[in-house]
Protein backbone atom coordinates (compact mmCIF):
# COMPACT_ATOMS: atom_id res chain seq x y z
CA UNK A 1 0.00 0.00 0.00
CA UNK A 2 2.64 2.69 1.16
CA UNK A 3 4.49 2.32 -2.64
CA UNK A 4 1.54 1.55 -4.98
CA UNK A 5 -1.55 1.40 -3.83
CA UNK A 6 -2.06 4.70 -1.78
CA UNK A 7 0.11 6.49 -4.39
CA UNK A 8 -1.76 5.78 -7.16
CA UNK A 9 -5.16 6.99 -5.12
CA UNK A 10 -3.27 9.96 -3.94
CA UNK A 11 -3.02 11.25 -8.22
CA UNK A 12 -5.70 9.45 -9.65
CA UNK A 13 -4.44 6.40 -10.98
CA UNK A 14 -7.47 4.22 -10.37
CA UNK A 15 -6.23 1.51 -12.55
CA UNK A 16 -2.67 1.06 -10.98
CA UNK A 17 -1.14 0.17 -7.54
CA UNK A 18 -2.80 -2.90 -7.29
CA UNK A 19 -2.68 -6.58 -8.58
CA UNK A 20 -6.10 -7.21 -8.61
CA UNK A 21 -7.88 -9.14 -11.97
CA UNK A 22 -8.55 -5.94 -14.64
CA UNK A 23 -5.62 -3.47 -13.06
CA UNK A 24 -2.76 -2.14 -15.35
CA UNK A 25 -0.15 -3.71 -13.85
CA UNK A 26 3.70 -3.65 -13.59
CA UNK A 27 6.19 -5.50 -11.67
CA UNK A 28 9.72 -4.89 -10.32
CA UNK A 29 11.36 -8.04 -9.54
CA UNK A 30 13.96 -6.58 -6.92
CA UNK A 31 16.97 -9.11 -5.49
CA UNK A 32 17.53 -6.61 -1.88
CA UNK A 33 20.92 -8.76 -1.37
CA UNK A 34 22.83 -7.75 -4.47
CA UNK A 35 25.20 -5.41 -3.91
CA UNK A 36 26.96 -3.70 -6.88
CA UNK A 37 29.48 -0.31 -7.72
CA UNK A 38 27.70 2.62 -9.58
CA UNK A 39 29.48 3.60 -12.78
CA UNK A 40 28.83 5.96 -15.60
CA UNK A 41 28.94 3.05 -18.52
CA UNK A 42 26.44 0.71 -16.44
CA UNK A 43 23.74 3.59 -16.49
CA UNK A 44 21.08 4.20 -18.84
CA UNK A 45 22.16 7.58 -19.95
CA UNK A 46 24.28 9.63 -22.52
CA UNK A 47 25.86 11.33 -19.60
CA UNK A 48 29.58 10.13 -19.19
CA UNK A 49 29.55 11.04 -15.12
CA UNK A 50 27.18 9.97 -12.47
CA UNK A 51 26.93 12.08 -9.08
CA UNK A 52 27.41 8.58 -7.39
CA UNK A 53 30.36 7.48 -9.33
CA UNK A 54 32.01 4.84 -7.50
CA UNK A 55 29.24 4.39 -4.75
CA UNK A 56 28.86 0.90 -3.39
CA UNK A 57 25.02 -0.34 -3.46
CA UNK A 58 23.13 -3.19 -2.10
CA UNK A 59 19.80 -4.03 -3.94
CA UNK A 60 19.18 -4.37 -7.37
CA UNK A 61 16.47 -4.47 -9.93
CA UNK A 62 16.25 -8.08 -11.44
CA UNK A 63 13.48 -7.62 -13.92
CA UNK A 64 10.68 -5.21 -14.84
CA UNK A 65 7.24 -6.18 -16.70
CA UNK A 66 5.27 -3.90 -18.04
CA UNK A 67 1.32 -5.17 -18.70
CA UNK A 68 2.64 -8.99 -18.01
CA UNK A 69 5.44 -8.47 -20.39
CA UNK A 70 9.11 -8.44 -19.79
CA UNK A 71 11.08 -5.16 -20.59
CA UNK A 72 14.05 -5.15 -18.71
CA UNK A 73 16.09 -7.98 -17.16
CA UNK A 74 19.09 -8.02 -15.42
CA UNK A 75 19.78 -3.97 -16.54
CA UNK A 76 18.88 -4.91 -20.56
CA UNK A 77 15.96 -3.58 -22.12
CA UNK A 78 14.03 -6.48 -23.57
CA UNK A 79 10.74 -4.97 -25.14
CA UNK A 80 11.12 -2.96 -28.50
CA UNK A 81 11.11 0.61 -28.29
CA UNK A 82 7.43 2.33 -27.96
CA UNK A 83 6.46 -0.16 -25.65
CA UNK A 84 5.21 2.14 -22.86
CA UNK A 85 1.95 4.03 -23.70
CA UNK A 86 0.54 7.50 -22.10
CA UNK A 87 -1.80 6.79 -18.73
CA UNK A 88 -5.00 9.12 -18.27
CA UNK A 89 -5.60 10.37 -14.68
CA UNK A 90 -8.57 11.24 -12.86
CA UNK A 91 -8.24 14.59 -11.17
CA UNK A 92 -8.65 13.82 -6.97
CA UNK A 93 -10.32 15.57 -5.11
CA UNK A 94 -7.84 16.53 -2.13
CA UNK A 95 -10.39 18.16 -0.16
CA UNK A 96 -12.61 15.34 -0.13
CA UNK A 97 -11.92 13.19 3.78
């Protein structure tokens, strides 16, 4: 609930957060053992530098599915490019208890 569920309530995402039959949704297989060293050529950017160049890590993204289907696994993008699509919101109320 505290990093899906009441997030997507919180900006109107009342088809994510949840696993339930008919929800949109996508999984992050995470390993919270694995430690690795940040670097520059191991991140998914054009950027030659990273602010935590050198840092020591433990816990690592395994996989990611998006919809039920693999796009990333083991830091490798998987799916073809265009994969991801644009998600509607409903508008909360805030002031609403």
């Amino acid at each position: 609930r505290m990093m899906c569920a009441n997030p997507a309530q919180t900006f109107g995402f009342t088809e994510k957060g949840t696993l339930d039959p008919g929800t949109d949704a996508d999984i992050v297989l995470f390993d919270p053992n694995e430690s690795y060293t940040i670097t520059a050529e191991d991140n998914a950017s054009i950027s030659d530098y990273s602010i935590y160049e050198g840092r020591e890590v433990t816990g690592r993204v395994e996989r990611t599915y998006l919809r039920g289907e693999p796009i990333a696994d083991d830091g490798e993008i998987v799916a073809d490019p265009g994969y991801g699509e644009f998600v509607a919101r409903e508008r909360p109320d805030w002031e609403a208890e």
